[in-house]
Each structure stands twice: as C-alpha cells, then as structure tokens.
C-alpha atoms as a PDB file:
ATOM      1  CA  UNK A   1      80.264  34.795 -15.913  1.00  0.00           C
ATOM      2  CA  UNK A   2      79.728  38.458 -14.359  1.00  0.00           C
ATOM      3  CA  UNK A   3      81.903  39.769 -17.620  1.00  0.00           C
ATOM      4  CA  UNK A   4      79.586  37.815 -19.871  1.00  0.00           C
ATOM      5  CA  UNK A   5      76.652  38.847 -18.413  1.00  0.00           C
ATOM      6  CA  UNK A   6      78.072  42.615 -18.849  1.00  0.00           C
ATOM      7  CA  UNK A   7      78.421  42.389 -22.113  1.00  0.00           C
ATOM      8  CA  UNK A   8      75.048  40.594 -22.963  1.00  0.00           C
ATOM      9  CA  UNK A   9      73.479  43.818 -21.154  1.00  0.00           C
ATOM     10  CA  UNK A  10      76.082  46.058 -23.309  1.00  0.00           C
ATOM     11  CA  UNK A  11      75.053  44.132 -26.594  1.00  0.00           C
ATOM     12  CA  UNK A  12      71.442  44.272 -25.642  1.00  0.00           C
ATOM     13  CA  UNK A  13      71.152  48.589 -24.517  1.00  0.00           C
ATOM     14  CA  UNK A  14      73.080  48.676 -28.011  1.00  0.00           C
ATOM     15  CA  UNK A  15      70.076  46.904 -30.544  1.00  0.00           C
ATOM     16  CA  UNK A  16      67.953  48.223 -28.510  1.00  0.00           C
ATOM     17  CA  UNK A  17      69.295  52.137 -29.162  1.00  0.00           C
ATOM     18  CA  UNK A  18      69.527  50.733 -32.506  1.00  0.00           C
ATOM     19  CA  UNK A  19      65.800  49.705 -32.817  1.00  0.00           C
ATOM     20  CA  UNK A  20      64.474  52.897 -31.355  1.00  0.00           C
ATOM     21  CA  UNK A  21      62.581  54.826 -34.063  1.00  0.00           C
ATOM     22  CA  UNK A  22      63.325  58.030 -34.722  1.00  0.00           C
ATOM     23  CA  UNK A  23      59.935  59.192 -35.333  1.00  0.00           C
ATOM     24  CA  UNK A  24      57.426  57.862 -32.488  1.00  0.00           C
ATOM     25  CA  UNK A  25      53.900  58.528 -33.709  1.00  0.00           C
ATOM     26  CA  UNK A  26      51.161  59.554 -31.269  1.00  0.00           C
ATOM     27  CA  UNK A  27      47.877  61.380 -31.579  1.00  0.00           C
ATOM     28  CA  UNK A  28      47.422  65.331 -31.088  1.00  0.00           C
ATOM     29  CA  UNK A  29      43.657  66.376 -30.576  1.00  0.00           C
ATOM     30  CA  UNK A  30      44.016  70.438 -29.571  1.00  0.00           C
ATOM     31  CA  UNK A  31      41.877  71.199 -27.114  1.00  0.00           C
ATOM     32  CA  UNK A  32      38.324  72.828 -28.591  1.00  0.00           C
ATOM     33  CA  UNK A  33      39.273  72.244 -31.862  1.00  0.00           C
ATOM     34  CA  UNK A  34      38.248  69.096 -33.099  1.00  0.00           C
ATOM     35  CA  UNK A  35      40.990  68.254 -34.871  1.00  0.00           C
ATOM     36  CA  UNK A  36      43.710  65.543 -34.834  1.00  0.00           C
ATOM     37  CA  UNK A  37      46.977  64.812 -36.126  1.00  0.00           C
ATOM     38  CA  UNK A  38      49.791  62.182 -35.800  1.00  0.00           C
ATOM     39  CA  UNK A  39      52.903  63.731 -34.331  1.00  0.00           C
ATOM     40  CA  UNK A  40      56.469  61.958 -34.669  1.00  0.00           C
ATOM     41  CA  UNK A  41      57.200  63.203 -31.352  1.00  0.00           C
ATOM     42  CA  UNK A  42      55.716  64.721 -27.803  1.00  0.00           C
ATOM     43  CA  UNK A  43      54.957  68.965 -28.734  1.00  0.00           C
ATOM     44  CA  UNK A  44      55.056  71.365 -26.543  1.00  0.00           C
ATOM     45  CA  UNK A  45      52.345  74.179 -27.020  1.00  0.00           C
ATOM     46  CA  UNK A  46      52.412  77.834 -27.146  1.00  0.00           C
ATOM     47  CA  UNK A  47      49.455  80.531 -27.045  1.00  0.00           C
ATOM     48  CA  UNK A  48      49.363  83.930 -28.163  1.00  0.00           C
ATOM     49  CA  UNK A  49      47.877  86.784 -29.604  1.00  0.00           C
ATOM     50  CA  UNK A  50      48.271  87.087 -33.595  1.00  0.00           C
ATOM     51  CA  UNK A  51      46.821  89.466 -36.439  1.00  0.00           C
ATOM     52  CA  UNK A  52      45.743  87.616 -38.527  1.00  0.00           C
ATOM     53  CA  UNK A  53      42.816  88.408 -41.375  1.00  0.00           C
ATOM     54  CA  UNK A  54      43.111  92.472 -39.561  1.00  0.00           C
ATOM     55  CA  UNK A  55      42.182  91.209 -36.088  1.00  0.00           C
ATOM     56  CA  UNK A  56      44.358  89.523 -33.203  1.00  0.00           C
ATOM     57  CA  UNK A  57      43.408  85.581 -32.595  1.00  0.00           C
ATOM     58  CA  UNK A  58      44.216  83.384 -30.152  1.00  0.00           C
ATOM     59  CA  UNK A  59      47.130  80.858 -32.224  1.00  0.00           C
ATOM     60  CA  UNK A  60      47.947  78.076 -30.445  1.00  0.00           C
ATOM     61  CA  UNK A  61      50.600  76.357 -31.824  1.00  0.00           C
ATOM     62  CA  UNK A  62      51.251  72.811 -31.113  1.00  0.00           C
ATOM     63  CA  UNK A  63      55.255  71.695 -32.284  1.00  0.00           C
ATOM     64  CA  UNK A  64      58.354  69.361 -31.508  1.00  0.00           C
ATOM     65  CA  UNK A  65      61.480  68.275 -33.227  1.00  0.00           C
ATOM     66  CA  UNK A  66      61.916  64.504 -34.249  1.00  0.00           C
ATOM     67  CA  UNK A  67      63.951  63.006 -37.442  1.00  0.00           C
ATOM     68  CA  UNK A  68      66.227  66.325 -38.172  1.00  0.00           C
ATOM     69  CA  UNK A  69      62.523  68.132 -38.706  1.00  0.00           C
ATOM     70  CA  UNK A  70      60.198  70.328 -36.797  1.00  0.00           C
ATOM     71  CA  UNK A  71      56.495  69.415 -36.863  1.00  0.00           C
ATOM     72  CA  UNK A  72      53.887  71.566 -36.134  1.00  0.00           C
ATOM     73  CA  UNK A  73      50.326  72.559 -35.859  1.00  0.00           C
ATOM     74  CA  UNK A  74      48.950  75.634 -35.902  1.00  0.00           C
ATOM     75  CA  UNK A  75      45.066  76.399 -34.755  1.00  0.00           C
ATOM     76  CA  UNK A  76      42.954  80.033 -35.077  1.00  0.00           C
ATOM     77  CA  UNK A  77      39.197  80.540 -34.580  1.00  0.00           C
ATOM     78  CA  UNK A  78      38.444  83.471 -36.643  1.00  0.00           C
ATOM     79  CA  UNK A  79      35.360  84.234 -35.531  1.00  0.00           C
ATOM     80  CA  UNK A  80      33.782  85.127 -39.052  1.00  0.00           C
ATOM     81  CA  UNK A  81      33.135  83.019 -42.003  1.00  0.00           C
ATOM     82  CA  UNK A  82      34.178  86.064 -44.621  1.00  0.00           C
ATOM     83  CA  UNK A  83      37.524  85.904 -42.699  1.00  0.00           C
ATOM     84  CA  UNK A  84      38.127  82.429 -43.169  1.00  0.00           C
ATOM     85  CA  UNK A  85      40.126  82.927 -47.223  1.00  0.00           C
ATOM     86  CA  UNK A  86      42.084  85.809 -45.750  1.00  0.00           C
ATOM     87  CA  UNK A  87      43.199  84.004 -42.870  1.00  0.00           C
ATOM     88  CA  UNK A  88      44.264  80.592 -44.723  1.00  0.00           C
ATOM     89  CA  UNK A  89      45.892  83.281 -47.202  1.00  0.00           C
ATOM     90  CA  UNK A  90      48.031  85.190 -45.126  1.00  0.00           C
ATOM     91  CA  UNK A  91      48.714  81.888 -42.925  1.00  0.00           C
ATOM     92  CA  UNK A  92      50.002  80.379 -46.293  1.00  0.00           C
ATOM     93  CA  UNK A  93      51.805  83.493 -47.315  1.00  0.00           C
ATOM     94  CA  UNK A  94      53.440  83.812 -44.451  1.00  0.00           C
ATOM     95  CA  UNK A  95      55.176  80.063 -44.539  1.00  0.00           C
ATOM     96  CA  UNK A  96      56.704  81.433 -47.750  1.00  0.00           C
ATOM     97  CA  UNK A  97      58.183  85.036 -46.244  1.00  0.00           C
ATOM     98  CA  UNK A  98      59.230  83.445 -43.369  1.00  0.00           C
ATOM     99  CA  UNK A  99      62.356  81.465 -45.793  1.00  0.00           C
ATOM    100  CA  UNK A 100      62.321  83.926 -48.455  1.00  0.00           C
ATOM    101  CA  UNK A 101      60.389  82.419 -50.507  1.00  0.00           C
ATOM    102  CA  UNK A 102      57.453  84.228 -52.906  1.00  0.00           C
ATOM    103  CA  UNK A 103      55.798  80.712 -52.935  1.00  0.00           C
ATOM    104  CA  UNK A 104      55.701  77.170 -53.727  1.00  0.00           C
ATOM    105  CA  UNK A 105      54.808  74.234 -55.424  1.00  0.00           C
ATOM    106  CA  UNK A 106      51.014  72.673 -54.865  1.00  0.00           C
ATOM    107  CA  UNK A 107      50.463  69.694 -53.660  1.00  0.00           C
ATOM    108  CA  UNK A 108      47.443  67.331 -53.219  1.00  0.00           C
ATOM    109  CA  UNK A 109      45.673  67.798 -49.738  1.00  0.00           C
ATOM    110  CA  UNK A 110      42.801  65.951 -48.639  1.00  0.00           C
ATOM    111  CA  UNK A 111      41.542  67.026 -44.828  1.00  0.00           C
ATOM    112  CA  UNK A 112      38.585  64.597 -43.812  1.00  0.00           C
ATOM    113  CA  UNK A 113      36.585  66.966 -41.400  1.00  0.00           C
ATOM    114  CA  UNK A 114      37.746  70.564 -43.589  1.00  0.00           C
ATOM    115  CA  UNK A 115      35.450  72.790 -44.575  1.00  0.00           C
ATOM    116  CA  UNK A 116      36.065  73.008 -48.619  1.00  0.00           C
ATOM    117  CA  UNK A 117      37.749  76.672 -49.339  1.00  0.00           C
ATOM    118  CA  UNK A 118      39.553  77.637 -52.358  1.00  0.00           C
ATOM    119  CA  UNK A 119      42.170  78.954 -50.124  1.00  0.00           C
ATOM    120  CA  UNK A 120      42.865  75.841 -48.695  1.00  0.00           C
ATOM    121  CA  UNK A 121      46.116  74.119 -50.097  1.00  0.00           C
ATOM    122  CA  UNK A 122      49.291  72.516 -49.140  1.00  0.00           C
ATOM    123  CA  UNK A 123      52.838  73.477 -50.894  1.00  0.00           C
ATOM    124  CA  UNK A 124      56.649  72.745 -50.882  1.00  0.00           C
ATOM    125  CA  UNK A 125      58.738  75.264 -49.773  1.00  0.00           C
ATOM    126  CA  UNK A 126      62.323  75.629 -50.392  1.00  0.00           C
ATOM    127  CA  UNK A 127      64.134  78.367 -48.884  1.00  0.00           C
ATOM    128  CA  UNK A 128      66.478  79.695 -46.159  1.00  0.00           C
ATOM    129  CA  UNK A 129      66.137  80.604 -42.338  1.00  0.00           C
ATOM    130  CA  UNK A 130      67.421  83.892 -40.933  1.00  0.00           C
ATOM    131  CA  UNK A 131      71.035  82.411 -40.719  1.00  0.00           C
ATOM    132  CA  UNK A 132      70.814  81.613 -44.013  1.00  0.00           C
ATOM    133  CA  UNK A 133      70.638  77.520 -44.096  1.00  0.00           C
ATOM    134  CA  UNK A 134      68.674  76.339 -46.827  1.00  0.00           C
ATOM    135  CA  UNK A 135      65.452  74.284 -45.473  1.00  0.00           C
ATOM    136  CA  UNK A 136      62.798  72.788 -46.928  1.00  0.00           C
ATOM    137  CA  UNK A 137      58.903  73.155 -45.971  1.00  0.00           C
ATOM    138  CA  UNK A 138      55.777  71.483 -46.617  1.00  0.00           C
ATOM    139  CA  UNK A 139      52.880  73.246 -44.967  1.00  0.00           C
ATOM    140  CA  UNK A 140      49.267  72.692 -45.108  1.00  0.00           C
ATOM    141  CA  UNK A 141      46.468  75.348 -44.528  1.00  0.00           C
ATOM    142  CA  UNK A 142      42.667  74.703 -43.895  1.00  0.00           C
ATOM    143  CA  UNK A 143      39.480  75.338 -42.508  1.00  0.00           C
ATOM    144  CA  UNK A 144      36.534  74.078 -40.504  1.00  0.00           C
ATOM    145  CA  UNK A 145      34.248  76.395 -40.009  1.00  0.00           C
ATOM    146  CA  UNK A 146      35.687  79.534 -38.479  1.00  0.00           C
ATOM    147  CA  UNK A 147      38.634  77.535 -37.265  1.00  0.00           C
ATOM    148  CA  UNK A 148      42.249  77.755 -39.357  1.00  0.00           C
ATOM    149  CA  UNK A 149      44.702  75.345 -39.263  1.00  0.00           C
ATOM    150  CA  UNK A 150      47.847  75.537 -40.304  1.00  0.00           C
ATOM    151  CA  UNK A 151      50.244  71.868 -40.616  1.00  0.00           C
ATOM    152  CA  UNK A 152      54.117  71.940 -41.270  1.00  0.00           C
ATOM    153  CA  UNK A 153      56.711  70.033 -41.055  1.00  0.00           C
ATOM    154  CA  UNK A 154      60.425  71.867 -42.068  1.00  0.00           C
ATOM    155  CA  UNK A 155      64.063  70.817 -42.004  1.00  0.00           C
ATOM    156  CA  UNK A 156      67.271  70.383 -44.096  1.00  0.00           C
ATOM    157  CA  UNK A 157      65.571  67.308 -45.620  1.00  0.00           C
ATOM    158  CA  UNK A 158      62.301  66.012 -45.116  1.00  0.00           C
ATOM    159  CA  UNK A 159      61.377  62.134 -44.627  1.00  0.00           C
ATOM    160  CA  UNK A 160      59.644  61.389 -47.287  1.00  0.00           C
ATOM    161  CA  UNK A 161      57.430  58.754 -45.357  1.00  0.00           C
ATOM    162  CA  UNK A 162      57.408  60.647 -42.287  1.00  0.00           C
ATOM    163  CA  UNK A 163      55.687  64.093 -43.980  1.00  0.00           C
ATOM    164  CA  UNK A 164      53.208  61.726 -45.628  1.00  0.00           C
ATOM    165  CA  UNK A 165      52.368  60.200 -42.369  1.00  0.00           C
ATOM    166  CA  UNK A 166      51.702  63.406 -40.997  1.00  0.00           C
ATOM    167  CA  UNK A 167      49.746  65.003 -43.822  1.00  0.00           C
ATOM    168  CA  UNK A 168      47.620  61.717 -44.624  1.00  0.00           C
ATOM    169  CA  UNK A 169      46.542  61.820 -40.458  1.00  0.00           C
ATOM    170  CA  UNK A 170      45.534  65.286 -40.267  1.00  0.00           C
ATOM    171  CA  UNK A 171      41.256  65.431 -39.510  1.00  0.00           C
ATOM    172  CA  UNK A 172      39.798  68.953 -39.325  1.00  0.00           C
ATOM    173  CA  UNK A 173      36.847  67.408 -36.865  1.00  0.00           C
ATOM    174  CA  UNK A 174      35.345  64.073 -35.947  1.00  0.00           C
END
C-alpha cells in the first residue's frame, strides 16, 4: 500500500506540472500612472534616468520572462504636452534600432484611457539581438497626457494568444 500510495503522489505532482500554465496572468497598475496591464508572469521593476524627447525622465520599466518571451512595460512622464510625439517617436524608434531593424509592420492598437496622438502605434518587429539570434517584437507606444508608455513583448516566437492578451488588457487610466 505505501508503494501505491507513492506512486499516486508521483502520478499526481506529474498532471499537476503538466496542468501548470505557462503564462499566469495577473494585473500590473504602476504606481502614479494610472495605467494597467495583464502580465503572464510576476515583473520585477527598474528606475532610471533616460533622454528621452532632449531631456532625462524618470523610465520605470516594469518586465518578466514567461512562455520563451519577455514582457514589458515601459512608463515616462514628460512633463510637456509638445513633447509627448517626440517621445512616443523616439520610444518607437528605438524598439526598431535596438534589433536592427529600420521599422516595422503596423498593427491595430486600441488603448482605452490613451490620449489620441498620431504618434501612437503598435508594430511587429523582426530582427536580431546583439548576439545575433533572430527575435521577434511587438511593441506598443502611447500616451495619456504627459505620460508615455511603452508595451512589448519579444522572443524567438511569440504566442499568438498570449501577445493578444497582453495588448487587448493594456488601459492608459481608469
């Protein structure tokens, strides 16, 4: 009986390994910011000093790895409305130089919360890291108010269901 019960216990830590998800959603509100996303997995934040639209911002970048793909969110208070399109510019820009890329493909973005801005926009990425491993990014960049936000999620190969979890939950405010 002690071996059987051993091997129920086995059997059982098995489907139950086998029935953990590999993305486990939760909510991210960044402090001060109003904003909110659905992460796959706990982040980790870091905070420092950026230029960004010719002044240095406090970034604080909220990320973690789930599902072979690192999420992320990004948030910036400008300061100044007129800096709001250079910021969401060079933020987008940047996503693209960072894997080589000059660019990428649009895709549809719908923020509830955002402030509307022509420079806001999400795109595909294809590219390569420093290492030179091709990876693939989809990265988001918006506004509310004097805020920028920046959403990614990059990898070898995105899930499909996963990104659009992530970019149909992000809210620029309440």
């Amino acid at each position: 009986m002690p071996a059987f019960r051993s091997c129920l216990a086995g059997a059982l830590a098995v489907v139950a390994a086998a029935c953990t998800p590999t993305l486990d959603w939760r909510e991210l509100r960044p402090e001060g910011s109003g904003a909110l996303v659905l992460l796959p997995c706990r982040p980790s934040v870091q905070v420092r000093g950026v230029r960004l639209a010719g002044q240095t911002v406090r970034l604080a970048m909220h990320a973690c790895s789930a599902g072979g793909a690192t999420w992320a969110l990004a948030v910036a208070d400008v300061g100044d409305p007129a800096q709001v399109a250079p910021a969401l510019d060079e933020l987008r820009r940047a996503a693209a130089a960072n894997l080589g890329a000059a660019g990428g493909q649009p895709l549809p973005l719908t923020v509830a919360g955002a402030t509307p801005n022509p420079s806001s926009m999400r795109l595909q990425i294809s590219g390569r890291l420093a290492d030179g491993s091709a990876v693939q990014e989809q990265v988001a960049v918006f506004a509310r108010g004097t805020q920028v936000f920046q959403a990614s999620v990059i990898g070898e190969r995105l899930p499909a269901d996963g990104v659009e979890t992530f970019f149909a939950s992000l809210r620029a405010g309440s």
